[in-house]
N, C-alpha and C. Protein backbone atom coordinates (compact mmCIF):
# COMPACT_ATOMS: atom_id res chain seq x y z
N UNK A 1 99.53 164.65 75.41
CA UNK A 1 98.28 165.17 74.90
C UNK A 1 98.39 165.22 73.39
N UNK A 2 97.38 164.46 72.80
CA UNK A 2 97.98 164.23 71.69
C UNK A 2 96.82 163.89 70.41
N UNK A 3 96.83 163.85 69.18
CA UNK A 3 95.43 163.95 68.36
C UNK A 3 94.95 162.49 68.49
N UNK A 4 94.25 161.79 67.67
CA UNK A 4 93.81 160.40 67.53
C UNK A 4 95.17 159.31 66.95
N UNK A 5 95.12 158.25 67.28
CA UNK A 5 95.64 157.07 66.40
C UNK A 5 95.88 157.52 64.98
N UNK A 6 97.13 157.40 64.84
CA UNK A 6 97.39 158.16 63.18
C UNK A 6 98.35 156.47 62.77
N UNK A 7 99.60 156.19 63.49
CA UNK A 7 100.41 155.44 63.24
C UNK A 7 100.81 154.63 64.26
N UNK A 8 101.63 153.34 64.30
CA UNK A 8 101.69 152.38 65.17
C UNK A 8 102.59 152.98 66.67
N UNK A 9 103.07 154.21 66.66
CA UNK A 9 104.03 154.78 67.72
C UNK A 9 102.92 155.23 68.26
N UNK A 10 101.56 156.03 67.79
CA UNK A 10 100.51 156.23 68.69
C UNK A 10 100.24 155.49 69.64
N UNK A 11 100.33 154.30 69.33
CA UNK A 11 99.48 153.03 70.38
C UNK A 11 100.19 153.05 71.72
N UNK A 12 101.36 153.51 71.76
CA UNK A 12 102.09 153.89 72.88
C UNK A 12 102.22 154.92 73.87
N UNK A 13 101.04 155.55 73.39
CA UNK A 13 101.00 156.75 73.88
C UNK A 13 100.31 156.51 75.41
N UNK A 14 100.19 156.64 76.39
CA UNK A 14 99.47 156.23 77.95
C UNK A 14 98.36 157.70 77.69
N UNK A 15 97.18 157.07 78.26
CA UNK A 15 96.01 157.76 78.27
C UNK A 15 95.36 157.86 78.95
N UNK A 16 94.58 159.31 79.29
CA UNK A 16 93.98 159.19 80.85
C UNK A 16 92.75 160.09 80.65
N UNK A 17 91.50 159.37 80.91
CA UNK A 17 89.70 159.86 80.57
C UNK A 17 89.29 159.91 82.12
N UNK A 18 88.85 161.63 82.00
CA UNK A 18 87.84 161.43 83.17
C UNK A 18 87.04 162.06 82.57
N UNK A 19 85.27 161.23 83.42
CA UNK A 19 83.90 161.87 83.25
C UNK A 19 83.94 162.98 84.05
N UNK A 20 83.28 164.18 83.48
CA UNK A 20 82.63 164.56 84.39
C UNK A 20 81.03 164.86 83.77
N UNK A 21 80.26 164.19 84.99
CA UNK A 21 78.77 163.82 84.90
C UNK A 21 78.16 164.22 85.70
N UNK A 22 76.78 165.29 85.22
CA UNK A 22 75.71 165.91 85.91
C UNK A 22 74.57 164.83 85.25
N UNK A 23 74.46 164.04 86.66
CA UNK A 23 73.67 163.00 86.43
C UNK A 23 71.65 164.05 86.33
N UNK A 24 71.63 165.16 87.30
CA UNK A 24 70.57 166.00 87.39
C UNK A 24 70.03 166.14 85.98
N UNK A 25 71.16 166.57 85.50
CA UNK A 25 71.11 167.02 83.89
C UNK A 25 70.79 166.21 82.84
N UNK A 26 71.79 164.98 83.04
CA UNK A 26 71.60 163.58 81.95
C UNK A 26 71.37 162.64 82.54
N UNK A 27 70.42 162.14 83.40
CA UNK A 27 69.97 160.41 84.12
C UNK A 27 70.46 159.64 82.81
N UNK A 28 70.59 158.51 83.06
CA UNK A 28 70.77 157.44 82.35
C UNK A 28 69.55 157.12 81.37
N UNK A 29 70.02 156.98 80.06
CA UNK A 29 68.54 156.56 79.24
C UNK A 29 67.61 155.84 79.90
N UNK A 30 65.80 155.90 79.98
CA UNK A 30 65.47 154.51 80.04
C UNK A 30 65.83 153.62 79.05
N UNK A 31 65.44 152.11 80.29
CA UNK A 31 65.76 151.09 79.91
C UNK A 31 67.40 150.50 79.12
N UNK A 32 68.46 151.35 79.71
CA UNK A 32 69.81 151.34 79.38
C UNK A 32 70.48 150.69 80.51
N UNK A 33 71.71 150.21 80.44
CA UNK A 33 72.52 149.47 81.51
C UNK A 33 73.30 150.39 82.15
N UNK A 34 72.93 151.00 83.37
CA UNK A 34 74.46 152.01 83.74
C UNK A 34 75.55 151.30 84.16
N UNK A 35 75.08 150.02 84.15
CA UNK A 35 76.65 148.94 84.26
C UNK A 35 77.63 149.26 83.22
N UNK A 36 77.28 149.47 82.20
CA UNK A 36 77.84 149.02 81.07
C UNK A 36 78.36 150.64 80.40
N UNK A 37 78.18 151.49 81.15
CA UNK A 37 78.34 153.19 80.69
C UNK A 37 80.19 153.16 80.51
N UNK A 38 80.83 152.66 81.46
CA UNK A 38 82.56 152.77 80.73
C UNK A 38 82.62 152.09 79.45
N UNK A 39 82.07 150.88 79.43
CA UNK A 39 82.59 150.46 78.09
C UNK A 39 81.62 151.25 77.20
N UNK A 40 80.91 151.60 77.21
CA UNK A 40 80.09 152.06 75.75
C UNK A 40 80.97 153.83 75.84
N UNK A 41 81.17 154.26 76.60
CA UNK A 41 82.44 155.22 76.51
C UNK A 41 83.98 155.19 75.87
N UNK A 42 84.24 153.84 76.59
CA UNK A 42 85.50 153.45 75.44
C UNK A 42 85.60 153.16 74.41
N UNK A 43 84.33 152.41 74.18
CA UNK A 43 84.05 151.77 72.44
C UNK A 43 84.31 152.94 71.82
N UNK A 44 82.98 154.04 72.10
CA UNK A 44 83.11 155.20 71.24
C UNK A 44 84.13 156.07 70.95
N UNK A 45 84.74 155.96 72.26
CA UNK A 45 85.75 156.95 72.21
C UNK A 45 87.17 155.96 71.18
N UNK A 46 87.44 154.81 71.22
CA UNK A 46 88.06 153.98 70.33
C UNK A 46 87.69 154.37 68.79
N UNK A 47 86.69 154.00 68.82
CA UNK A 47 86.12 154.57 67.24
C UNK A 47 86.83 155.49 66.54
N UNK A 48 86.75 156.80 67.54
CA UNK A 48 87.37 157.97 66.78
C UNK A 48 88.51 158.08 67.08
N UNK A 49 89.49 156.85 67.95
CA UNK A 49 90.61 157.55 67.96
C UNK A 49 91.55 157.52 69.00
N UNK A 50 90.44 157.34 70.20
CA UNK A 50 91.06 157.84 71.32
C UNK A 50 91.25 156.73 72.14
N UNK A 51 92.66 156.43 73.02
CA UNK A 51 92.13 155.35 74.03
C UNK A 51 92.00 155.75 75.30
N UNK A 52 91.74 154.52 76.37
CA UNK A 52 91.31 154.73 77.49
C UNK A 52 91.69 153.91 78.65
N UNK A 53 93.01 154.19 78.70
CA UNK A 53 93.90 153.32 79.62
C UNK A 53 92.84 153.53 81.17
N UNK A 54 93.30 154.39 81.67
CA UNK A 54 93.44 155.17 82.74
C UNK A 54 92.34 156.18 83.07
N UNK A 55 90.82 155.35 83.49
CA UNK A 55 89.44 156.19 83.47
C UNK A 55 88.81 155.86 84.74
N UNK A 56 87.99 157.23 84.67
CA UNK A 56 87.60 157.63 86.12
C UNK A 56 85.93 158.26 85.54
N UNK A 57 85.48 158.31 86.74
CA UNK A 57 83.52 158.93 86.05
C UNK A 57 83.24 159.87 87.60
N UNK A 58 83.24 161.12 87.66
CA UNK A 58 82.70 161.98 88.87
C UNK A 58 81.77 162.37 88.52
N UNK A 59 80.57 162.15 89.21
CA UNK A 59 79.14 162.30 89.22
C UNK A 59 78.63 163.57 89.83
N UNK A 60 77.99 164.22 89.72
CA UNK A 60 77.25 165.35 90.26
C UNK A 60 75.52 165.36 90.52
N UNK A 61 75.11 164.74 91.61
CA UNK A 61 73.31 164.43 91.66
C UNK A 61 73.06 165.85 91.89
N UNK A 62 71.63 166.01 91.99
CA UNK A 62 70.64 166.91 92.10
C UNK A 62 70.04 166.62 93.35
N UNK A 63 70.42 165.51 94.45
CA UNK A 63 69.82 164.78 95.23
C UNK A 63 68.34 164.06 95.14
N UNK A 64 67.97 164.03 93.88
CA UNK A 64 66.61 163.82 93.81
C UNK A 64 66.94 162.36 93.49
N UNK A 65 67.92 161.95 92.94
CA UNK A 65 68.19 160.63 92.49
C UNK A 65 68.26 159.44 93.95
N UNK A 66 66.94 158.49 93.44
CA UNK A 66 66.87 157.63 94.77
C UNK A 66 67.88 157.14 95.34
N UNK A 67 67.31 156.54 96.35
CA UNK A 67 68.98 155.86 97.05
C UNK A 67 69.60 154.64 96.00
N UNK A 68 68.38 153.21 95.52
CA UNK A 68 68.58 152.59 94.92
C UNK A 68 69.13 152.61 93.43
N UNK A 69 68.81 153.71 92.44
CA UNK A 69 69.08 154.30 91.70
C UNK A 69 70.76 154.75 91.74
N UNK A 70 70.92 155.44 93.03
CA UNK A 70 72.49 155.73 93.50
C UNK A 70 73.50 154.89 93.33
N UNK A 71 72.85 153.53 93.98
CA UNK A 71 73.57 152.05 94.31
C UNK A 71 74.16 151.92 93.04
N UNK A 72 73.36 151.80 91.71
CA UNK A 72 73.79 151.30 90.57
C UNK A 72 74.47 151.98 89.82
N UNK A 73 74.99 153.49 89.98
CA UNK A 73 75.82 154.16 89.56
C UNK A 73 76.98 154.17 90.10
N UNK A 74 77.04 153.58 91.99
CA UNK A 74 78.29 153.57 91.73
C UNK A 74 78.95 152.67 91.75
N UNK A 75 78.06 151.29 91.91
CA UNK A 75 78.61 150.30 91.15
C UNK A 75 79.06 150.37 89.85
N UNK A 76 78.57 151.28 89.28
CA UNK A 76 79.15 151.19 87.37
C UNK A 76 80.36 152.33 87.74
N UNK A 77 80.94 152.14 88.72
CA UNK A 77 82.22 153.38 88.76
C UNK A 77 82.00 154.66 88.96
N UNK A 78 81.17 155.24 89.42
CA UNK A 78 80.87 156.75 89.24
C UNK A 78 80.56 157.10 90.73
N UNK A 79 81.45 157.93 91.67
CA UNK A 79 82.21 158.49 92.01
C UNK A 79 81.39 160.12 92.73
N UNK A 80 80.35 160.25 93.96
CA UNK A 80 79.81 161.68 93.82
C UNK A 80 80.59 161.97 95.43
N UNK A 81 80.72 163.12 95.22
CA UNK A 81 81.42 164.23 96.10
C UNK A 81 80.47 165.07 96.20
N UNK A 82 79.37 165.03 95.47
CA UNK A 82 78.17 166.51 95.97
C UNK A 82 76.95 166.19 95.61
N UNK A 83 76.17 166.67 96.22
CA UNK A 83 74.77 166.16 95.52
C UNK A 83 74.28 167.62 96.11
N UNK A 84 73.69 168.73 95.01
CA UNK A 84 73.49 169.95 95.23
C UNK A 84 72.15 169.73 94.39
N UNK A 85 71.01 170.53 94.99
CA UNK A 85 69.94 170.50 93.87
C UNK A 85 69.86 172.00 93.30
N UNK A 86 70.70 172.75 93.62
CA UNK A 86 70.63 174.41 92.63
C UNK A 86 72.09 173.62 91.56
N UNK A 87 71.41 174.26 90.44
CA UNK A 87 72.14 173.54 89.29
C UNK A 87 73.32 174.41 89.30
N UNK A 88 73.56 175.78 89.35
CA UNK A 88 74.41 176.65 89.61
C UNK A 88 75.85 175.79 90.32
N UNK A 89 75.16 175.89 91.71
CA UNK A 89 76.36 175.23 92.71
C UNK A 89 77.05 173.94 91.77
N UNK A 90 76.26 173.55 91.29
CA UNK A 90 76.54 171.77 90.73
C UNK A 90 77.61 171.94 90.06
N UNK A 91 77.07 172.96 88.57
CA UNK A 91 78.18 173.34 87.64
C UNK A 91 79.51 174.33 87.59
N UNK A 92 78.99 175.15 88.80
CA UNK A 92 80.41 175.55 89.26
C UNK A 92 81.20 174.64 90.21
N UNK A 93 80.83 173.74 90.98
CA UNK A 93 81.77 172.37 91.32
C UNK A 93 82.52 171.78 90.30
N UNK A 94 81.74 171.38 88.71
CA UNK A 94 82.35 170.51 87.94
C UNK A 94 83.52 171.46 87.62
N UNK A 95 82.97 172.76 87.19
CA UNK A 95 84.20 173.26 86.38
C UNK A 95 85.55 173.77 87.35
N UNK A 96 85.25 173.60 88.63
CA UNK A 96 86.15 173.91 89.52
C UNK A 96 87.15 172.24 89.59
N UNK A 97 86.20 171.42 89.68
CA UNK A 97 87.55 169.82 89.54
C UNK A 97 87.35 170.12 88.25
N UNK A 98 86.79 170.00 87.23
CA UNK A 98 87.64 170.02 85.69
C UNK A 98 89.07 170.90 85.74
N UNK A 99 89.05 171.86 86.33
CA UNK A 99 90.33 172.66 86.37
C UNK A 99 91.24 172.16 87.30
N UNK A 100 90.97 171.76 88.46
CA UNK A 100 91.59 170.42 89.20
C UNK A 100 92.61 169.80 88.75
N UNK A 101 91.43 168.92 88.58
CA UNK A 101 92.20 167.90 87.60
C UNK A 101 92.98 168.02 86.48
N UNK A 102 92.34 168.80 85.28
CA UNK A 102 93.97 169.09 84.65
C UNK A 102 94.98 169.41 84.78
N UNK A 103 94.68 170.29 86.24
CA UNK A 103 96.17 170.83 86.62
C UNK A 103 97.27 169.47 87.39
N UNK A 104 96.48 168.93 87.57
CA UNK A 104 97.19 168.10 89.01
C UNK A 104 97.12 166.77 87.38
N UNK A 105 96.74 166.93 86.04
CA UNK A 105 97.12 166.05 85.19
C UNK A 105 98.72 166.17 84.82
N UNK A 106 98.67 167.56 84.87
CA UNK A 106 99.81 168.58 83.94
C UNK A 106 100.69 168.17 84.73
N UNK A 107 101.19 167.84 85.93
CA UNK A 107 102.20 168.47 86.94
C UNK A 107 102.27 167.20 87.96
N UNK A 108 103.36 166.31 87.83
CA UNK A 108 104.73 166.87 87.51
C UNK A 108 104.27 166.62 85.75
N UNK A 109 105.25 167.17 84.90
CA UNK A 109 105.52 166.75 83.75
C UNK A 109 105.94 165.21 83.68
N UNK A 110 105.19 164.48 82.83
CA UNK A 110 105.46 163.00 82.74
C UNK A 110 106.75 163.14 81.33
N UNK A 111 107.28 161.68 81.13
CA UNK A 111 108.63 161.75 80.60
C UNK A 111 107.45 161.01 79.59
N UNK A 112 106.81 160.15 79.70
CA UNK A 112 105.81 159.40 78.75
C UNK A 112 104.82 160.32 78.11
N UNK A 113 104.67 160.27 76.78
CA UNK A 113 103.46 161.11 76.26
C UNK A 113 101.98 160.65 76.32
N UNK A 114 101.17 161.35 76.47
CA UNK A 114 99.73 161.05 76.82
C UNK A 114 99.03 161.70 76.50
N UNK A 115 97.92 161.32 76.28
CA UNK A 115 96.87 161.54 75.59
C UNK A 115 95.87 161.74 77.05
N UNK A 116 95.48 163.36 77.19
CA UNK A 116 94.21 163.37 77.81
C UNK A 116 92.83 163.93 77.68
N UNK A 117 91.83 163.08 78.13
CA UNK A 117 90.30 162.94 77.87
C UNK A 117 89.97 163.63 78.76
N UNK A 118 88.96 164.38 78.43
CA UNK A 118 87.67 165.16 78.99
C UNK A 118 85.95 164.86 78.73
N UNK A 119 85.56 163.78 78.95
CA UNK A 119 84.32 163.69 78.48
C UNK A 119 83.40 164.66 79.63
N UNK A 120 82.44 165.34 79.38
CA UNK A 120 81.65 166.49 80.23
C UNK A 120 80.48 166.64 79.77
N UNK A 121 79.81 165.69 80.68
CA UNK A 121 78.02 165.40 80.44
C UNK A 121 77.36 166.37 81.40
N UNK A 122 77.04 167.43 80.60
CA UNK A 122 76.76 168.67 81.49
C UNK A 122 75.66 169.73 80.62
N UNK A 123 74.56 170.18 80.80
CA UNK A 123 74.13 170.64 80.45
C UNK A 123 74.81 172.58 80.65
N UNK A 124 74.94 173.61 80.14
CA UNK A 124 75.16 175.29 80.61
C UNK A 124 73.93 175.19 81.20
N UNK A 125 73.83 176.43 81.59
CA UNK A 125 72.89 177.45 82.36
C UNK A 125 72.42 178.21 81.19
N UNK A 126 71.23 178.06 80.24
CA UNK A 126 70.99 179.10 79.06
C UNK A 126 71.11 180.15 80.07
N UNK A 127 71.32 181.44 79.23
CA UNK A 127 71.79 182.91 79.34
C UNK A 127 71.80 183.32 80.77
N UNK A 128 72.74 182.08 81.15
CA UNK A 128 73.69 182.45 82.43
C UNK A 128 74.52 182.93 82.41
N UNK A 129 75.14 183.68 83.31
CA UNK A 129 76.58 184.27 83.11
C UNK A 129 77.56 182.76 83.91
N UNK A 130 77.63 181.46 83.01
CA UNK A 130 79.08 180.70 83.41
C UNK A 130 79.91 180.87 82.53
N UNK A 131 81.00 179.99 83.26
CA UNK A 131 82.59 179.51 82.24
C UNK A 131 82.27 178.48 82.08
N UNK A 132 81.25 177.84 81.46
CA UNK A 132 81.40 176.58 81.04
C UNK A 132 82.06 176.50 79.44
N UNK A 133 81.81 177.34 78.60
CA UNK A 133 82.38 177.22 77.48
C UNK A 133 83.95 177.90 77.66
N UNK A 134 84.12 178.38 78.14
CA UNK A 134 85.14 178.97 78.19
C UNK A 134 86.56 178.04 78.97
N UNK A 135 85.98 177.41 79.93
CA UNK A 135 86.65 176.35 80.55
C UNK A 135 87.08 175.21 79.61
N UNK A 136 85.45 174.79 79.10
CA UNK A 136 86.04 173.66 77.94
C UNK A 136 86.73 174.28 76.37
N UNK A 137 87.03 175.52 76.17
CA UNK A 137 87.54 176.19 74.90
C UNK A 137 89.08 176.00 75.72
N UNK A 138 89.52 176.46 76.91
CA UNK A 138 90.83 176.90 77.41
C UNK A 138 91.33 175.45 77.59
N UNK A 139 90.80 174.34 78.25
CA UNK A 139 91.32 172.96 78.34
C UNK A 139 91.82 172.35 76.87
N UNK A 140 90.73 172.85 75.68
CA UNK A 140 91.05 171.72 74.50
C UNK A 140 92.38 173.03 74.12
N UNK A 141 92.66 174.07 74.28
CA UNK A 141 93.59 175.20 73.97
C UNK A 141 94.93 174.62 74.72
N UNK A 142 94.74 174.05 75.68
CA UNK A 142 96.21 173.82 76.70
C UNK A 142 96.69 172.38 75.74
N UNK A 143 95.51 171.73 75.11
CA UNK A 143 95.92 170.12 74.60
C UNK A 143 95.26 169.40 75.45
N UNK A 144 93.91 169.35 75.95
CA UNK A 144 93.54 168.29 76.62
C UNK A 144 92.59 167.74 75.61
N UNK A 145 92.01 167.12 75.13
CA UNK A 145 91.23 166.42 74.28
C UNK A 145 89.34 166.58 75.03
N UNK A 146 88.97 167.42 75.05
CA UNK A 146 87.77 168.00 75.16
C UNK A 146 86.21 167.10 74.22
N UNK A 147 85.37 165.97 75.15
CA UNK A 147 84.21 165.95 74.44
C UNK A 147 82.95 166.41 74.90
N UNK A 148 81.83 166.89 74.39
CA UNK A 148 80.63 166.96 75.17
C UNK A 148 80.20 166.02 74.69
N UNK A 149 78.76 166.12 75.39
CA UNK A 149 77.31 165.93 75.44
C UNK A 149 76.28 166.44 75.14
N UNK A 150 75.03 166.67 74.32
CA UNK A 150 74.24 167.53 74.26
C UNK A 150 73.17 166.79 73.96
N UNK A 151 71.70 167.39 74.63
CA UNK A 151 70.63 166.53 74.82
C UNK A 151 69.87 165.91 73.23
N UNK A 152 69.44 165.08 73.44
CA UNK A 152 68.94 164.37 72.42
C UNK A 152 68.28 165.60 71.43
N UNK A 153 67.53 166.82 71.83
CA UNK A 153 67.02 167.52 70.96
C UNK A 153 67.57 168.86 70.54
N UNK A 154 69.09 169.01 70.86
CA UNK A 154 69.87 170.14 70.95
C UNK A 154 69.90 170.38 69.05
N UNK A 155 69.59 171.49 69.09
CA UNK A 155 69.04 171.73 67.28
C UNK A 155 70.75 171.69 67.38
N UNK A 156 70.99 171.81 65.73
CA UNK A 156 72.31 170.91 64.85
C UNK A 156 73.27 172.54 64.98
N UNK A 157 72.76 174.13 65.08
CA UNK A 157 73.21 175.23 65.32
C UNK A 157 73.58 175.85 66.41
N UNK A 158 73.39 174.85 67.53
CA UNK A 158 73.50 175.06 68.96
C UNK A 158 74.74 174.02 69.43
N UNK A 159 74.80 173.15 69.02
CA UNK A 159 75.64 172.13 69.12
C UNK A 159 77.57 172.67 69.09
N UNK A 160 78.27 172.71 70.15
CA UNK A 160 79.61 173.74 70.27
C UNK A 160 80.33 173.56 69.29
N UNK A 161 80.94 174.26 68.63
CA UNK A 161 81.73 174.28 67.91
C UNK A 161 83.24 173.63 67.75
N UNK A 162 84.36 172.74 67.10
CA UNK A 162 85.65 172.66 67.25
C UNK A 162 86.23 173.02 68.03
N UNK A 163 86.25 174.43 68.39
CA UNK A 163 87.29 175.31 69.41
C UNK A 163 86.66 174.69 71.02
N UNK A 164 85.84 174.13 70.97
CA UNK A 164 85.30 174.01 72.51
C UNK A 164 85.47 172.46 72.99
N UNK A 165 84.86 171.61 71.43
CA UNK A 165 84.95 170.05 71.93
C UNK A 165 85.61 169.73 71.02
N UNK A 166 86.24 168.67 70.81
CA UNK A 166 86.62 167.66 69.74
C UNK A 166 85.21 167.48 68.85
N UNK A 167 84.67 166.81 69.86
CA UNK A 167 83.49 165.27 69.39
C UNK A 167 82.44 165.70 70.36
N UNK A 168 81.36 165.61 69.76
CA UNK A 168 79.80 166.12 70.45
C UNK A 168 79.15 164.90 70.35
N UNK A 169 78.68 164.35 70.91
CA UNK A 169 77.77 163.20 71.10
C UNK A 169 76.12 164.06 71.55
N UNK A 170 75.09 163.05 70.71
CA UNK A 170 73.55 163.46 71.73
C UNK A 170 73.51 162.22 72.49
N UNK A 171 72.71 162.69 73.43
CA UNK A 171 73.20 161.99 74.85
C UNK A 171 72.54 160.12 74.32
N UNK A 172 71.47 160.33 73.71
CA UNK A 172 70.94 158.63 73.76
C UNK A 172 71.63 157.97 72.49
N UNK A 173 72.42 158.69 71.83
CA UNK A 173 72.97 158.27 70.58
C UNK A 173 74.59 157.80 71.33
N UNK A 174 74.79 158.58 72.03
CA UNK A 174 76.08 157.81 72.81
C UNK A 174 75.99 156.33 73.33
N UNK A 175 74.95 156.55 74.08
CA UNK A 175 74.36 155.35 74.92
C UNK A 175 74.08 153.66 73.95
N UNK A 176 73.57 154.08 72.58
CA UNK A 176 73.60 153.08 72.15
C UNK A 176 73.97 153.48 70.52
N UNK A 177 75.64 153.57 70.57
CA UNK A 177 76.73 152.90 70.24
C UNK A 177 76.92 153.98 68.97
N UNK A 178 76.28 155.28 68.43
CA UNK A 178 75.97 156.30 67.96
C UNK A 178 77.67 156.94 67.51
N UNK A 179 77.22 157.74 66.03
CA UNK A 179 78.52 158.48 65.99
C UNK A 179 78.39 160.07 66.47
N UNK A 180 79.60 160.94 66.52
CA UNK A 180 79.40 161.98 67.16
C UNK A 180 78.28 163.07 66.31
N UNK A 181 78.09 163.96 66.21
CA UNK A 181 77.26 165.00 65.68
C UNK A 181 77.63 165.09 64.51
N UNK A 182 78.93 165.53 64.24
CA UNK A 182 79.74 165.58 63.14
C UNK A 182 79.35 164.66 61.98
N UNK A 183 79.99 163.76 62.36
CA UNK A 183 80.06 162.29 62.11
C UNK A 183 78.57 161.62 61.09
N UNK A 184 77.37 162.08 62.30
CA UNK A 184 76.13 162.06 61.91
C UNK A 184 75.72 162.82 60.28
N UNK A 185 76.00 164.00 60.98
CA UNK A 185 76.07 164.67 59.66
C UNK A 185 76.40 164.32 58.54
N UNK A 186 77.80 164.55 58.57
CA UNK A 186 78.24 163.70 57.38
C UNK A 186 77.99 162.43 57.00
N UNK A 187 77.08 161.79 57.53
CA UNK A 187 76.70 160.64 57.19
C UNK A 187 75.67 160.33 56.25
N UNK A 188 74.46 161.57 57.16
CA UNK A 188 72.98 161.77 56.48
C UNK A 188 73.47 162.58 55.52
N UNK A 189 74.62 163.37 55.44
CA UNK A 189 74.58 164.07 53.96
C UNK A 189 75.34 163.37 53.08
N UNK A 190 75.86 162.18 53.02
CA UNK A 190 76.33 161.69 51.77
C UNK A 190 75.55 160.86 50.88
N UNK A 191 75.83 161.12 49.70
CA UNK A 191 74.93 160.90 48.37
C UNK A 191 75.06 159.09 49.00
N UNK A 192 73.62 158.88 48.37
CA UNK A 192 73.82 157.22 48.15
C UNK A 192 74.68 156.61 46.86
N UNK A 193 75.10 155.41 47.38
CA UNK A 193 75.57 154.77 46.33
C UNK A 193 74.73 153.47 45.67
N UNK A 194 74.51 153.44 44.52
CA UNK A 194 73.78 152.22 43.66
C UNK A 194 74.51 151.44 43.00
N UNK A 195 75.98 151.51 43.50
CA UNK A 195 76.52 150.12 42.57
C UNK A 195 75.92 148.97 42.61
């Protein structure tokens, strides 16, 4: 578990990304390829740093999502174990395999160092009582490499902080080929240049 690509001993590092995706929450952009959702995940996640040996995508429906609609998600790799339409049940499933899975990442201890991903396309419960932040604050705390998601109109003060994600993506800015929140920022705020 380990930061971004710094030096050529990084590249050796073995790496392991799982989604976890509340499709209820984030459908696929219109007019976007859900074929094509791992690689536009790896690209990005390459960008900043990170690789993606070893990736997996667990889906969470709302059951409202058609059958045909279904077909093409899991052809693009994505993976559902539940289809709950109370959003509650949904997101206490994810954060129950998010904890899962890191544990059963952790154990046995590997002799190889690795780098592990959390991407978590998940909307909270506004002024619910969950662990969703708290889950993703304690994972990036153990060393797991923690990213969200947040909807295309999530104001720039709402958006989680360091301690929770790495890298914040808005959801249609991921989709086509977008830098993280951060990233954004600092982008629109740097002075122009007129050489």
């Amino acid at each position: 578990m380990s930061a971004p690509v710094q030096n050529m001993s990084d590249l050796f590092v073995w790496s392991e990304t799982r989604v976890f995706w509340d499709v209820g929450d984030f459908p696929a952009p219109p007019g976007t390829c859900i074929k094509l959702f791992r690689e536009i995940v790896e690209r990005a996640l390459l960008i900043e740093g990170y690789r993606c040996y070893d990736f997996s995508i667990k889906g969470y429906d709302a059951g409202k999502l058609p059958f045909r609609l279904l077909g093409h998600y899991v052809m693009a790799g994505v993976s559902f174990d539940l289809r709950a339409e109370e959003k509650c049940t949904r997101l206490n499933c994810m954060l129950g395999d998010m904890i899962n899975w890191a544990f059963e990442s952790m154990n046995p201890p590997r002799a190889v160092p690795r780098q592990i991903n959390l991407l978590v396309i998940a909307k909270d419960i506004p002024g619910g009582d969950t662990e969703f932040v708290r889950v993703c604050h304690d994972l990036q705390e153990t060393g797991f490499n923690v990213f969200l998601i947040v909807p295309d109109d999530c104001p720039r003060k709402e958006v989680p902080p360091p301690t929770t994600a790495k890298l914040v993506w808005r959801w249609t800015s991921l989709f086509h080929g977008g830098l993280p929140v951060d990233a954004e920022d600092k982008y629109l705020l740097k002075p122009a240049s007129f050489h």
